[in-house]
C-alpha atoms as a PDB file:
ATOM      1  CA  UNK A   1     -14.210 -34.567  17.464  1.00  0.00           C
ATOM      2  CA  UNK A   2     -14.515 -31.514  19.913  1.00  0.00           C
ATOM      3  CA  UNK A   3     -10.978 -30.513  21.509  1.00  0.00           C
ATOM      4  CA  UNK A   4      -9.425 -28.000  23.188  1.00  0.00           C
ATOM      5  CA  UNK A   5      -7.395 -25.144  21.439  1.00  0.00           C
ATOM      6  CA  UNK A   6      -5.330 -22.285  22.328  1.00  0.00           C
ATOM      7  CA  UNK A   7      -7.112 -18.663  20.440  1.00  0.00           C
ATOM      8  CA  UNK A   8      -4.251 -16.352  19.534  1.00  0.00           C
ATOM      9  CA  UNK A   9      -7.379 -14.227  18.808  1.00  0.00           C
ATOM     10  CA  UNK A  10      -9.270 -14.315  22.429  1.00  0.00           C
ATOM     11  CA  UNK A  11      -5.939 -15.615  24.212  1.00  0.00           C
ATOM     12  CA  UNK A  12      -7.103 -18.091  26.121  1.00  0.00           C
ATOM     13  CA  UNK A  13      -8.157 -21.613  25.207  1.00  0.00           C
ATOM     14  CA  UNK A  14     -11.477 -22.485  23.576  1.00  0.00           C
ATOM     15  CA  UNK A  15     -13.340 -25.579  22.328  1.00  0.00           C
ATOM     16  CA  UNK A  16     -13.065 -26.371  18.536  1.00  0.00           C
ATOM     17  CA  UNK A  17     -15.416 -28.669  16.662  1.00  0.00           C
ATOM     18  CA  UNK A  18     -14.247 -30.893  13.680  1.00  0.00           C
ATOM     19  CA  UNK A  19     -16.944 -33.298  12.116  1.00  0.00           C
ATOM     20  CA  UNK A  20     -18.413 -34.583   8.952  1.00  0.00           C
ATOM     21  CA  UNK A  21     -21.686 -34.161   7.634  1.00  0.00           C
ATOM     22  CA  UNK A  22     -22.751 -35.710   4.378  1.00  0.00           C
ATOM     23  CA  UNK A  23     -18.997 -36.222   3.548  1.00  0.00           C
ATOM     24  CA  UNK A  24     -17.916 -32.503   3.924  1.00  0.00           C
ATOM     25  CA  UNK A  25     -16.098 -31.293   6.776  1.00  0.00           C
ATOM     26  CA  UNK A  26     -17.131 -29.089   9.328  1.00  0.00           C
ATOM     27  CA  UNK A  27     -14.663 -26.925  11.781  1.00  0.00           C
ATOM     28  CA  UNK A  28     -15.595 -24.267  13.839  1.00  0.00           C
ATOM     29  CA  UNK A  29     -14.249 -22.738  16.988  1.00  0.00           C
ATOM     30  CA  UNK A  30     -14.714 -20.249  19.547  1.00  0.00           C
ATOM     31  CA  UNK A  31     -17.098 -22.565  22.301  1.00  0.00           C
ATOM     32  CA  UNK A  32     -16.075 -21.817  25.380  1.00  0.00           C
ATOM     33  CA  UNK A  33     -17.065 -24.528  27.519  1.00  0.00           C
ATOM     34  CA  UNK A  34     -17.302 -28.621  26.409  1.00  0.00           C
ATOM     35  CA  UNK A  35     -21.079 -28.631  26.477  1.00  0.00           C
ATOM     36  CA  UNK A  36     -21.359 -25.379  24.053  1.00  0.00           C
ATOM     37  CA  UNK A  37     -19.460 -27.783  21.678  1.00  0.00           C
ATOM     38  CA  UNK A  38     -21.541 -30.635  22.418  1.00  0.00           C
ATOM     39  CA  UNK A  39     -24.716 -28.723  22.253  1.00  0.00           C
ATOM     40  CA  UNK A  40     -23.369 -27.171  18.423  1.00  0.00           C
ATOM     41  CA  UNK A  41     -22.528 -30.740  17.247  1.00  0.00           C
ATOM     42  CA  UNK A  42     -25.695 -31.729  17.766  1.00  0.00           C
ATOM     43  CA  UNK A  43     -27.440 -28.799  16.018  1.00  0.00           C
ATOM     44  CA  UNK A  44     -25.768 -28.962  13.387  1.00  0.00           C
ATOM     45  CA  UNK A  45     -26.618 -32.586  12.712  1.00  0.00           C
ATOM     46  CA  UNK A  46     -30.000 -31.980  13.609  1.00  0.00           C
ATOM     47  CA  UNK A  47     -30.211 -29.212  10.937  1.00  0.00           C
ATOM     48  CA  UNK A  48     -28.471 -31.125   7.883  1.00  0.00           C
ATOM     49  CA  UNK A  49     -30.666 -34.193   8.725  1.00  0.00           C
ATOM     50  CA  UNK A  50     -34.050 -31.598   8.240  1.00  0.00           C
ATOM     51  CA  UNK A  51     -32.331 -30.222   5.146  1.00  0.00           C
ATOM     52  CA  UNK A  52     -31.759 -27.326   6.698  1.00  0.00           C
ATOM     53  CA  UNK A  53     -28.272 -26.470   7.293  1.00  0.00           C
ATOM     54  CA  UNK A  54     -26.054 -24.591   4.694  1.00  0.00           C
ATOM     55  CA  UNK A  55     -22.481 -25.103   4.588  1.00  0.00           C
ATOM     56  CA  UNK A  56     -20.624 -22.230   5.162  1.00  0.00           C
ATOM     57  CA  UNK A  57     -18.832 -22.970   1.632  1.00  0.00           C
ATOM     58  CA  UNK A  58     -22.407 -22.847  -0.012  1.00  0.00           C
ATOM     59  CA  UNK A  59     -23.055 -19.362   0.424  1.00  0.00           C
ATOM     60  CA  UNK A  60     -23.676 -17.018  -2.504  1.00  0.00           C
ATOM     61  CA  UNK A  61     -20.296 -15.219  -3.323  1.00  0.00           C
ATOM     62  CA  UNK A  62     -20.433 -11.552  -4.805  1.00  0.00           C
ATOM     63  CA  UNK A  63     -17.551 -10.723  -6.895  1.00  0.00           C
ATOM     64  CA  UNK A  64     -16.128  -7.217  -6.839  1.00  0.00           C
ATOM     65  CA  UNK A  65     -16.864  -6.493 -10.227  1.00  0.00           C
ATOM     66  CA  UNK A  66     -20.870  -7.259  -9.828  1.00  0.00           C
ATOM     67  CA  UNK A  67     -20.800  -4.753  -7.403  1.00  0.00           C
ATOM     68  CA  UNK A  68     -18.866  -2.221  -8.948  1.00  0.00           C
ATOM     69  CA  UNK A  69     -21.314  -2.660 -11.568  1.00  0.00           C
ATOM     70  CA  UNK A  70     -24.206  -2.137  -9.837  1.00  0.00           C
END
């Protein structure tokens, strides 16, 4: 679904995405025209059909400690 939402952030409205991929969801906003939505919905599906798109959940996480250690 691609609709338009008001950015406290930019203050103004921008495009948000919200789809599913492989039974995760997938929301990101900022687009600032339809088509810049349109044109990220399909990447992204692209991508995670070639294997190659990473969740943003699926990053490696690097605990304070580690790097207090280090």
């Amino acid at each position: 679904m691609i609709k338009k939402v008001y950015s406290k952030i930019d203050d103004c409205d921008v495009w948000q995405i919200d789809i599913y991929c492989g039974g995760r969801r997938i929301r990101e906003s900022g687009f600032l025209t339809k088509d810049d939505a349109r044109d990220a919905v399909s990447a992204i599906r692209a991508d995670f059909r070639r294997g190659t798109y990473r969740f943003p959940g699926d990053t490696r996480k690097v605990t304070v400690e580690k790097v207090g250690a280090a």
